[in-house]
C-alpha atoms as a PDB file:
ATOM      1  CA  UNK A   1    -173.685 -58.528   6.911  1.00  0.00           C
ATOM      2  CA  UNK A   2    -174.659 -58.815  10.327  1.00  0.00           C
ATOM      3  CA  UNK A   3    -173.133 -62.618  10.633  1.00  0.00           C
ATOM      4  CA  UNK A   4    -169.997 -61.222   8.663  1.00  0.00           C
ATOM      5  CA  UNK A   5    -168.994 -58.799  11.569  1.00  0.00           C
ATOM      6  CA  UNK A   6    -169.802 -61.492  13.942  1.00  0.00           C
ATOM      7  CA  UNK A   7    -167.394 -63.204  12.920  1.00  0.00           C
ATOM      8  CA  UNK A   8    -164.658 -60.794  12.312  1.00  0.00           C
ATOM      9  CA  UNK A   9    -165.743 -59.479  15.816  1.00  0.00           C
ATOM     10  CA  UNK A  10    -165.423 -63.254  17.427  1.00  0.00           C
ATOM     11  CA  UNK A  11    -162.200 -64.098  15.422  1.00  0.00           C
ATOM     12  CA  UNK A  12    -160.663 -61.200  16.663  1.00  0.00           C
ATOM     13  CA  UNK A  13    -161.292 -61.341  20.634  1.00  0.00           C
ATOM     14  CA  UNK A  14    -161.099 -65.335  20.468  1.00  0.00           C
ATOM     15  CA  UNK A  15    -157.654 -65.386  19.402  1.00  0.00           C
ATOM     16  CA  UNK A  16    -156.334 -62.111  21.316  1.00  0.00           C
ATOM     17  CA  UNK A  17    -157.636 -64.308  24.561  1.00  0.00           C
ATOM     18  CA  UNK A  18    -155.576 -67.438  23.181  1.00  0.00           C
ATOM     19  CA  UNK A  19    -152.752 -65.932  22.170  1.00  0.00           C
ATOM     20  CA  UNK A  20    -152.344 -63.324  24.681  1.00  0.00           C
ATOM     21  CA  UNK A  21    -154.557 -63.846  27.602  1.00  0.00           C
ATOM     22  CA  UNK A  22    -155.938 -61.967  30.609  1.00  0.00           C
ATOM     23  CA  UNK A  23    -153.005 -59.765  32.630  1.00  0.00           C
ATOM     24  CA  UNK A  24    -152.439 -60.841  36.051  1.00  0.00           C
ATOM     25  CA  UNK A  25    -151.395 -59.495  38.968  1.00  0.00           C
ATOM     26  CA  UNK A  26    -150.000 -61.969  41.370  1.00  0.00           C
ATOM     27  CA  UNK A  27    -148.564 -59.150  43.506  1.00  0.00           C
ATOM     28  CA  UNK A  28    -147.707 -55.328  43.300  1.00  0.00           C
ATOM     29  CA  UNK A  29    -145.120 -55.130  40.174  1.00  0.00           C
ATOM     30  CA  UNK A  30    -142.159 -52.863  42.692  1.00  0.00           C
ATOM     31  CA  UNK A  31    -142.095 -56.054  45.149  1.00  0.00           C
ATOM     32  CA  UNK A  32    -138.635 -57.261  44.832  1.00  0.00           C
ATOM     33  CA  UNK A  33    -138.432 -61.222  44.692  1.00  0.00           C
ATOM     34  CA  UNK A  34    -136.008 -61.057  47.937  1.00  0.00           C
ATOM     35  CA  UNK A  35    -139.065 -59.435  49.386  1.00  0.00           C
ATOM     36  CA  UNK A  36    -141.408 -61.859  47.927  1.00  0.00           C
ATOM     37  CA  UNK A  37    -138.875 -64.867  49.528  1.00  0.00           C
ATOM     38  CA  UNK A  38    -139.518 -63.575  53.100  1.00  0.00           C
ATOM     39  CA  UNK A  39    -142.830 -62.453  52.641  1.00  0.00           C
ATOM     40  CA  UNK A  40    -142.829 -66.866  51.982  1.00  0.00           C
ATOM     41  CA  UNK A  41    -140.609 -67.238  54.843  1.00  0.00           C
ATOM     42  CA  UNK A  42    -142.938 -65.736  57.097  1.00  0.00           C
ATOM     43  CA  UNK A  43    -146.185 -67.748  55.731  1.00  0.00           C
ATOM     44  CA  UNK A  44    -143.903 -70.753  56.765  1.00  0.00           C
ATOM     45  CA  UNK A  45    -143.220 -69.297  60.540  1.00  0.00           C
ATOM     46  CA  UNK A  46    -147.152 -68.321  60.959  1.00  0.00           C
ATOM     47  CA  UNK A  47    -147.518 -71.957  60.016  1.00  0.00           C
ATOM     48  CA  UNK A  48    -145.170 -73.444  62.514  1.00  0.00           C
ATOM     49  CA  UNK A  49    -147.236 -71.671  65.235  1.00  0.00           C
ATOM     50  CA  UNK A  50    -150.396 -73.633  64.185  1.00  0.00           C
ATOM     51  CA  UNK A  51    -148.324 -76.355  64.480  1.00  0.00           C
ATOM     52  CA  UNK A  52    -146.555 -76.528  67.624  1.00  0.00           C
ATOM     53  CA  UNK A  53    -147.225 -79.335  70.054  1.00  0.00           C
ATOM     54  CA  UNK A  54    -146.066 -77.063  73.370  1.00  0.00           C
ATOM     55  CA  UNK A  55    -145.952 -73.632  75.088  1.00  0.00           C
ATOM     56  CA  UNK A  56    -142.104 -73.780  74.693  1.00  0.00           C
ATOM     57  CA  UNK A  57    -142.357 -74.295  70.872  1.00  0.00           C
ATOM     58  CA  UNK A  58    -144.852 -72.518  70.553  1.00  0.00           C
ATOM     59  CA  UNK A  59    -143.034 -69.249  71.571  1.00  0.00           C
ATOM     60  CA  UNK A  60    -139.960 -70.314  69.927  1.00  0.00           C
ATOM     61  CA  UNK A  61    -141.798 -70.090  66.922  1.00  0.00           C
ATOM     62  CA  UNK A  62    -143.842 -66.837  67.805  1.00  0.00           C
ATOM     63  CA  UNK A  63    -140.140 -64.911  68.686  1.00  0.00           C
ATOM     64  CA  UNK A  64    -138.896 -65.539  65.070  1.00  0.00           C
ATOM     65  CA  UNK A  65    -142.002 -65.416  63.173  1.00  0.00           C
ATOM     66  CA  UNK A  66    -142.337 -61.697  64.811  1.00  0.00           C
ATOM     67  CA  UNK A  67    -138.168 -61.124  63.513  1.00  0.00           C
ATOM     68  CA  UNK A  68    -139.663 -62.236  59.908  1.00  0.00           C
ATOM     69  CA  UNK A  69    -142.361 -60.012  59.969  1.00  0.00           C
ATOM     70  CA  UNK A  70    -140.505 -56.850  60.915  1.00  0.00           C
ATOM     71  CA  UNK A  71    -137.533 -58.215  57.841  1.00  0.00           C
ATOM     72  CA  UNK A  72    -140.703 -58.175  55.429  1.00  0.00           C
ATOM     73  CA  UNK A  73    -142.379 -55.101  56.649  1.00  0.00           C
ATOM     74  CA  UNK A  74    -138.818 -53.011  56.811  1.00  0.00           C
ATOM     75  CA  UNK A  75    -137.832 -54.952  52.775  1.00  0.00           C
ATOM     76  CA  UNK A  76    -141.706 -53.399  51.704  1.00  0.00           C
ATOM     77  CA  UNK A  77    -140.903 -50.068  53.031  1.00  0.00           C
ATOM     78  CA  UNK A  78    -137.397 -50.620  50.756  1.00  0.00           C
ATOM     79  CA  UNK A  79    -139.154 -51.613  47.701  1.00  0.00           C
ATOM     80  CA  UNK A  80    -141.553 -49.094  48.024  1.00  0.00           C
ATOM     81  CA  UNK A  81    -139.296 -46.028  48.646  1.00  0.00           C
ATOM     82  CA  UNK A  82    -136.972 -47.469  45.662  1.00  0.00           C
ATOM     83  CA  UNK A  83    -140.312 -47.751  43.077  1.00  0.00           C
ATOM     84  CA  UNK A  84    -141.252 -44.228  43.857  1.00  0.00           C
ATOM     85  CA  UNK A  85    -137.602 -42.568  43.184  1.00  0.00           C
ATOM     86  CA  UNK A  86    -137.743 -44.294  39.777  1.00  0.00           C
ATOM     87  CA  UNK A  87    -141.135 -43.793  39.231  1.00  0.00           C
ATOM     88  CA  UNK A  88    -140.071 -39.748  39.872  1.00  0.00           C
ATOM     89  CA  UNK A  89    -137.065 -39.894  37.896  1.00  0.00           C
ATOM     90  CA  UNK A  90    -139.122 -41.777  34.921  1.00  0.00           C
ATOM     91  CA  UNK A  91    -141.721 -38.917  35.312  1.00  0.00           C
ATOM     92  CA  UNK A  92    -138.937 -36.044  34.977  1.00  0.00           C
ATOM     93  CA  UNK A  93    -137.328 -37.528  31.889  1.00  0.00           C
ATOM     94  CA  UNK A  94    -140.558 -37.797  29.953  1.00  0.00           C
ATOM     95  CA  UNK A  95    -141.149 -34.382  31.105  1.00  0.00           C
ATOM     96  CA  UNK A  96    -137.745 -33.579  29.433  1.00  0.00           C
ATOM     97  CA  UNK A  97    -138.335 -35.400  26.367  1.00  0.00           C
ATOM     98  CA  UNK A  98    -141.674 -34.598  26.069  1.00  0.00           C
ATOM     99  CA  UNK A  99    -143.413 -37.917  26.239  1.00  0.00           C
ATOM    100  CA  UNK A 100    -146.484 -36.855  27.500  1.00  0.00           C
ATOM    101  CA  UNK A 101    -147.775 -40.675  27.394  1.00  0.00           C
ATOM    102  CA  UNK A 102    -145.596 -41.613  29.573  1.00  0.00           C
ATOM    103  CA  UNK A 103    -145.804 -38.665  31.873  1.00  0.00           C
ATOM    104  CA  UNK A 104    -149.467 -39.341  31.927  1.00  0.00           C
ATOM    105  CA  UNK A 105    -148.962 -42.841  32.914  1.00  0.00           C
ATOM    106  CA  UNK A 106    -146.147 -42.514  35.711  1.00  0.00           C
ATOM    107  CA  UNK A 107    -148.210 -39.751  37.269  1.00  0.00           C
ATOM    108  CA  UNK A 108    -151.410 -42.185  37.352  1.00  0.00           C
ATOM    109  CA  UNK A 109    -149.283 -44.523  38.641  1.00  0.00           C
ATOM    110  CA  UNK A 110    -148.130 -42.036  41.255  1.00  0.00           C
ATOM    111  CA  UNK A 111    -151.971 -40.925  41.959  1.00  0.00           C
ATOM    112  CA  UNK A 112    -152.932 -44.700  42.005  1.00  0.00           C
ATOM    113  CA  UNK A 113    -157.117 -44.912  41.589  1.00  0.00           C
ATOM    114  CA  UNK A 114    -158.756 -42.904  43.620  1.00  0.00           C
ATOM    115  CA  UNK A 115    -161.910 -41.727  42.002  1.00  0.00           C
ATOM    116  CA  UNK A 116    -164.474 -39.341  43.225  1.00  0.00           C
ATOM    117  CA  UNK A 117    -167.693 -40.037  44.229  1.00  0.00           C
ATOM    118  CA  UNK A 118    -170.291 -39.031  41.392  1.00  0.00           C
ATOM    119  CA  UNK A 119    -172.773 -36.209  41.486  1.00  0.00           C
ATOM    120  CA  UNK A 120    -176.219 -36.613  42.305  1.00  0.00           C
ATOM    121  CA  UNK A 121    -178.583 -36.293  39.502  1.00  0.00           C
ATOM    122  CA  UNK A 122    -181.266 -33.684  40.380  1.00  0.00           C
ATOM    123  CA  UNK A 123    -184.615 -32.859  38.840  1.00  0.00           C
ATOM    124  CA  UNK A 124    -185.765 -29.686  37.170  1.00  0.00           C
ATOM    125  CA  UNK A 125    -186.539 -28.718  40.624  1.00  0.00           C
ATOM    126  CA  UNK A 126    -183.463 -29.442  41.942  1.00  0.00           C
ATOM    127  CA  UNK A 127    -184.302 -32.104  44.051  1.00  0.00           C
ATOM    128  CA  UNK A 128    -181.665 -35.179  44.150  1.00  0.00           C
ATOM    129  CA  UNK A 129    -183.313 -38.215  42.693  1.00  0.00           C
ATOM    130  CA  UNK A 130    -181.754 -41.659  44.186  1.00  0.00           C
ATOM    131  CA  UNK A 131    -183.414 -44.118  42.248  1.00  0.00           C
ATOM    132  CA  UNK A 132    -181.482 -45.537  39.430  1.00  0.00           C
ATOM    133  CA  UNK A 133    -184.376 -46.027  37.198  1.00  0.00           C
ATOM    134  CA  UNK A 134    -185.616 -42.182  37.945  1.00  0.00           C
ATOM    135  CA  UNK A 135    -182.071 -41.260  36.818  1.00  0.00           C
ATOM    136  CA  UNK A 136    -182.213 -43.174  33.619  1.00  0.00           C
ATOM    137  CA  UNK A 137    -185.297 -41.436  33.013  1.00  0.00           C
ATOM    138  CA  UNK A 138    -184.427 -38.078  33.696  1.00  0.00           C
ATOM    139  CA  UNK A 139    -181.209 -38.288  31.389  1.00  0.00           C
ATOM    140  CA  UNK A 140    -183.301 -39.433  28.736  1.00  0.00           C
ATOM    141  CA  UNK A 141    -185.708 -36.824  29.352  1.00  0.00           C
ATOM    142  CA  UNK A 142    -182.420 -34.207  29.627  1.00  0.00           C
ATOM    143  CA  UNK A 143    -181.299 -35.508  26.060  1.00  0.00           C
ATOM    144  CA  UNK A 144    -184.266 -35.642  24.304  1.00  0.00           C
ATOM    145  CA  UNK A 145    -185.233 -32.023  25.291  1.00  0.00           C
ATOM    146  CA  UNK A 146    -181.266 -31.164  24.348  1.00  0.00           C
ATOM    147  CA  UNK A 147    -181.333 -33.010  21.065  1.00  0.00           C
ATOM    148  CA  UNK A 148    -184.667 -32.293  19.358  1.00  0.00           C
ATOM    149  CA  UNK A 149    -183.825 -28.349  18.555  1.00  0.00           C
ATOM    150  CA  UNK A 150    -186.185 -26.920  16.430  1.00  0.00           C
ATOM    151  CA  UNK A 151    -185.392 -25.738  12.944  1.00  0.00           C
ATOM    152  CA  UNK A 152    -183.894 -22.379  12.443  1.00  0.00           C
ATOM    153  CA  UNK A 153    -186.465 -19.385  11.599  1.00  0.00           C
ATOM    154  CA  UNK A 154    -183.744 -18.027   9.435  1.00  0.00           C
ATOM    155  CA  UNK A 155    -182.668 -20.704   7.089  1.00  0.00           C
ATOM    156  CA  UNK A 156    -179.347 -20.137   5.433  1.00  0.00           C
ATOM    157  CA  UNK A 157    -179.729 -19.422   1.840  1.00  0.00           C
ATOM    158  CA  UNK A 158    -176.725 -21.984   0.727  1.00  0.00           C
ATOM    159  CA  UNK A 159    -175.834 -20.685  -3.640  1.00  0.00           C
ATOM    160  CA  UNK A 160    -175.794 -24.442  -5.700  1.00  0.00           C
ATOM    161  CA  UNK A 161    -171.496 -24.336  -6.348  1.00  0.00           C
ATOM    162  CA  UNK A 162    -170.915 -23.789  -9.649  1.00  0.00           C
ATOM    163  CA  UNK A 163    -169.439 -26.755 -10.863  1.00  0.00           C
ATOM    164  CA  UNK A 164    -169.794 -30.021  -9.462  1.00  0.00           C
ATOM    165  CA  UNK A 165    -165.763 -30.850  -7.198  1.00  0.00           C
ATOM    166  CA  UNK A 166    -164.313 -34.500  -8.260  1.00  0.00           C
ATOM    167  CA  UNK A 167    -164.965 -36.057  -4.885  1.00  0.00           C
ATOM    168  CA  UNK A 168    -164.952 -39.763  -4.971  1.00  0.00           C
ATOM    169  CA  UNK A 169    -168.329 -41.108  -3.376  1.00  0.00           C
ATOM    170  CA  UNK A 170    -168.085 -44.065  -3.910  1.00  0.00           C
ATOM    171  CA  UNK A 171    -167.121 -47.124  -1.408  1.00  0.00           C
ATOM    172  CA  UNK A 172    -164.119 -46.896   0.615  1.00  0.00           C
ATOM    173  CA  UNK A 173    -160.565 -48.777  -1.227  1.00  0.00           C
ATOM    174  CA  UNK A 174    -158.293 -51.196   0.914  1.00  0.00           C
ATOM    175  CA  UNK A 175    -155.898 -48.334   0.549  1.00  0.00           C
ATOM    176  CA  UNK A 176    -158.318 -45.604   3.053  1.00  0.00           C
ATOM    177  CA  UNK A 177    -159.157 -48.731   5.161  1.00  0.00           C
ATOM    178  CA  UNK A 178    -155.334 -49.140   5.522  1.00  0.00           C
ATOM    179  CA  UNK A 179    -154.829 -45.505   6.134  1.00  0.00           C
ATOM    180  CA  UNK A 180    -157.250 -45.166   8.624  1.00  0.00           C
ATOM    181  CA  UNK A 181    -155.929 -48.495  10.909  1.00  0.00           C
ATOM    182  CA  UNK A 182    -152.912 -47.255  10.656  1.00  0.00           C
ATOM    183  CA  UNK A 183    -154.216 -44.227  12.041  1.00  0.00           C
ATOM    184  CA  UNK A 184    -155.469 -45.676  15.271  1.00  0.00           C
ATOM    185  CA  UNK A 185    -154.292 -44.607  18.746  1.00  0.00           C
ATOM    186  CA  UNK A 186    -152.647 -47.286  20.634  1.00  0.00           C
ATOM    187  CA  UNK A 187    -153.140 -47.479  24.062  1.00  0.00           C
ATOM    188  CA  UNK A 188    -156.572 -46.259  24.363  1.00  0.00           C
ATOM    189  CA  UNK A 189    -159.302 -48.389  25.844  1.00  0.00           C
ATOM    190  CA  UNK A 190    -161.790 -50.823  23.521  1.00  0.00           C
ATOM    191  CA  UNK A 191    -165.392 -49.623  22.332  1.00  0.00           C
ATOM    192  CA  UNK A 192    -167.989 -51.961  23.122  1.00  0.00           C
ATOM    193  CA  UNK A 193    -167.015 -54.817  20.274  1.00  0.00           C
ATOM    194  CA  UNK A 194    -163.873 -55.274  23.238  1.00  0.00           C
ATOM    195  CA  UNK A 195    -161.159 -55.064  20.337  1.00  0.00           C
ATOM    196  CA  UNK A 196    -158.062 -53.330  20.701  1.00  0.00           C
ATOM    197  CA  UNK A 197    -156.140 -50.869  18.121  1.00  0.00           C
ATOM    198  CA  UNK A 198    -153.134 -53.039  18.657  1.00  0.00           C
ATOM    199  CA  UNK A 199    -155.366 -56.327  17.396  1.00  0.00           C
ATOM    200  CA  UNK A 200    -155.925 -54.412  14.510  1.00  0.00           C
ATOM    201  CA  UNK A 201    -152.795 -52.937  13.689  1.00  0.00           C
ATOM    202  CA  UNK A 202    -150.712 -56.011  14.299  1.00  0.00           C
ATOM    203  CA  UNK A 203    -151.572 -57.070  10.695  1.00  0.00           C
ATOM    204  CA  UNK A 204    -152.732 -54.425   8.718  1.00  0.00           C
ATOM    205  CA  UNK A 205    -152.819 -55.971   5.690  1.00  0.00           C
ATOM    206  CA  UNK A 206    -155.319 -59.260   6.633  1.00  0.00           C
ATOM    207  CA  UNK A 207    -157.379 -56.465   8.657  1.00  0.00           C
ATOM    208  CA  UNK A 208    -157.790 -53.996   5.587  1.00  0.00           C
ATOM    209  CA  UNK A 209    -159.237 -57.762   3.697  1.00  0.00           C
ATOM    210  CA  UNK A 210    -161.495 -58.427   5.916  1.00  0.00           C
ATOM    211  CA  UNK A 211    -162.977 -55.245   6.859  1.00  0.00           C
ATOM    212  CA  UNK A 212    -162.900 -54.127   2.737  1.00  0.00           C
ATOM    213  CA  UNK A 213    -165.247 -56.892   1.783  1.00  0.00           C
ATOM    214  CA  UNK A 214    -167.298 -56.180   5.311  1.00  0.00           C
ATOM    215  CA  UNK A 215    -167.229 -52.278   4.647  1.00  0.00           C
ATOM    216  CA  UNK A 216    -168.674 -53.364   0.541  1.00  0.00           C
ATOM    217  CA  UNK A 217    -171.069 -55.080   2.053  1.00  0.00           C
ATOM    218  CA  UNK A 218    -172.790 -52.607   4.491  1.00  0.00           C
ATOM    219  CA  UNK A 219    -172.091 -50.075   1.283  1.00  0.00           C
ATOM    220  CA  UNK A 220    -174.516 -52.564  -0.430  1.00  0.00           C
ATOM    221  CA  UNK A 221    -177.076 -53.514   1.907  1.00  0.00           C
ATOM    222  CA  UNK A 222    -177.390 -49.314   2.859  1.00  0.00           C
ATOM    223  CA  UNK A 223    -177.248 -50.991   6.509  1.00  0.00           C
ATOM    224  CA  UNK A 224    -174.400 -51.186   9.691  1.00  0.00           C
ATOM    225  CA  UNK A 225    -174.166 -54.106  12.369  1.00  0.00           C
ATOM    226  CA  UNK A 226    -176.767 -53.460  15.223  1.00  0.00           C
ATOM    227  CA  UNK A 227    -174.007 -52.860  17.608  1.00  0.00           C
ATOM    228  CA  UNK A 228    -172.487 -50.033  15.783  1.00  0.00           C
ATOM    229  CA  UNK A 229    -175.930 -48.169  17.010  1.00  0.00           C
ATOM    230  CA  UNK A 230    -175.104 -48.060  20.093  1.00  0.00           C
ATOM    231  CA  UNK A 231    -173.568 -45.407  21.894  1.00  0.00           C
ATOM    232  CA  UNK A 232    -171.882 -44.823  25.472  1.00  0.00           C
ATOM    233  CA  UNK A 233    -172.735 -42.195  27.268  1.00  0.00           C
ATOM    234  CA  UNK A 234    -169.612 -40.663  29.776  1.00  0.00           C
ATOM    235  CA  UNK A 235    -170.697 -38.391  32.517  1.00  0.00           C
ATOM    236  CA  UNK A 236    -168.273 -36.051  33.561  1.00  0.00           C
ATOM    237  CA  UNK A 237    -168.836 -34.190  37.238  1.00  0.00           C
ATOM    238  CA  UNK A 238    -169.393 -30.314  36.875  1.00  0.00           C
ATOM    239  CA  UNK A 239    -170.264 -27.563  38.706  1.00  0.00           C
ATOM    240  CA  UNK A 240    -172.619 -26.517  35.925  1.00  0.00           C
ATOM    241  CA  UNK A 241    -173.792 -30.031  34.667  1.00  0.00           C
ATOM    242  CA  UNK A 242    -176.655 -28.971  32.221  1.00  0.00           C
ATOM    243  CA  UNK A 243    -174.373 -25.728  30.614  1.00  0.00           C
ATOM    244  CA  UNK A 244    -171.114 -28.373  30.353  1.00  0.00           C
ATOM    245  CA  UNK A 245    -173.232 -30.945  29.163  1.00  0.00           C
ATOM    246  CA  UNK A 246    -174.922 -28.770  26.663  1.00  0.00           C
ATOM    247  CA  UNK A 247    -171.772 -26.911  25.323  1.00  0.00           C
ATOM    248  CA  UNK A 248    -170.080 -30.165  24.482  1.00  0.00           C
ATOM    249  CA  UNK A 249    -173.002 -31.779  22.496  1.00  0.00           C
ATOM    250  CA  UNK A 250    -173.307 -28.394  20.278  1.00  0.00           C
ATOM    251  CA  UNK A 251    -169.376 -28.892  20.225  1.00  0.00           C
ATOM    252  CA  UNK A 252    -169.509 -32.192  19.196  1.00  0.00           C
ATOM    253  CA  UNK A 253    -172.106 -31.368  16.386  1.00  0.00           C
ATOM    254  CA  UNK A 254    -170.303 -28.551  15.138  1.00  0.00           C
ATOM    255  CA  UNK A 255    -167.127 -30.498  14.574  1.00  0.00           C
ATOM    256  CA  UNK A 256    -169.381 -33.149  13.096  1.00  0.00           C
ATOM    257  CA  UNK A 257    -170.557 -30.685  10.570  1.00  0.00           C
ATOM    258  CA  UNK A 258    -167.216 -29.355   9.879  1.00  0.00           C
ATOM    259  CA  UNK A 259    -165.466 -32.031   9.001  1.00  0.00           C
ATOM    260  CA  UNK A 260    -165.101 -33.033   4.875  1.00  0.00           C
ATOM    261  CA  UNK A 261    -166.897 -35.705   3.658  1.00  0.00           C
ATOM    262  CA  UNK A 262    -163.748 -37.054   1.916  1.00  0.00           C
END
């Protein structure tokens, strides 16, 4: 089982890096190329300067590399003002239409990535702890003492149901694993195995193969892939860390407990 995912996992992120590669970014996307063709021009000026033999060419060379560099400074201001009308004009049209995806997206764009500097992490007695090992520790300590809740005093007295309902326990069919890829949110960022919704969705029907016989076998063998243990744990700043913290883990359980089986 283990070897199976593997290489489902491995097939998967091989051929997305073959077929489609890593983006790049050569430059920033709302430089024109007439602005990218002087920003050149003016690599080739600096260059001359290097290269001239005499004072007199020397300054011929430093009075129009100094015109090119005000052309590309004044054609970056251009670009620039021209990206952020259409960037506000895409944002208002979503707005209209109600694409909150791409709202979201043109308005990150417009924020660009500024991020805010983290929290400290602070013992029971409030003092900030620095050392990234004595953080570790005291989440761990923080979890453990959020997670291990004793049992209730009052159990709830839970009447056997009357007749048994027809739910189907058995293992899942190619048609729920189809269902459920098809399912997936694009767009969104990749767990820890690094694949992306799109990777799966882009053939549903060799995906819902593969994953059937891998799903039958981890049905079988009553075990999952060691990776799927793992879990990532987001911090998100607060005011009132421990009571945020807290609220969405009991949150998160409830819905867990909530949801059908089938």
């Amino acid at each position: 089982m283990e070897s199976n995912w593997k290489g489902i996992k491995e097939a998967i992120t091989s051929t997305c890096h073959e077929v489609l590669g890593h983006k790049k970014h050569h430059h920033k996307e709302w430089i024109t190329v007439d602005t990218l063709d002087k920003i050149l021009e003016r690599r080739n000026k600096k260059a001359a300067i290097n290269t001239s033999r005499t004072r007199a060419e020397k300054a011929s060379a430093q009075a129009e590399y100094t015109e090119v560099n005000k052309q590309v400074k004044r054609s970056i201001r251009t670009d620039k003002r021209k990206y952020v009308e259409e960037l506000a004009m895409t944002a208002e049209k979503a707005a209209r239409e109600g694409n909150m995806r791409q709202l979201y997206d043109t308005t990150k764009k417009f924020a660009g990535n500024r991020r805010k500097p983290e929290r400290p992490v602070k013992s029971k007695e409030g003092k900030v702890i620095t050392s990234i090992e004595e953080q570790r520790n005291m989440w761990v300590e923080h979890f453990e003492e959020l997670l291990s809740r004793p049992a209730p005093l009052n159990p709830l007295n839970i009447e056997v149901a009357p007749t048994d309902l027809p739910i189907d326990v058995g293992p899942p069919t190619i048609e729920e694993i189809s269902m459920a890829i098809r399912q997936i949110k694009s767009g969104k960022a990749t767990g820890p195995d690094n694949i992306p919704a799109e990777a799966l969705k882009s053939d549903v029907a060799a995906t819902e193969r593969i994953l059937h016989i891998l799903f039958n076998k981890i049905w079988d063998e009553k075990q999952v892939p060691t990776d799927w243990k793992e879990g990532l744990l987001e911090h998100h700043s607060s005011h009132n860390t421990g009571k945020s913290l807290q609220q969405g883990i009991v949150k998160q359980d409830e819905g867990l407990r909530r949801r059908p089986t089938s």
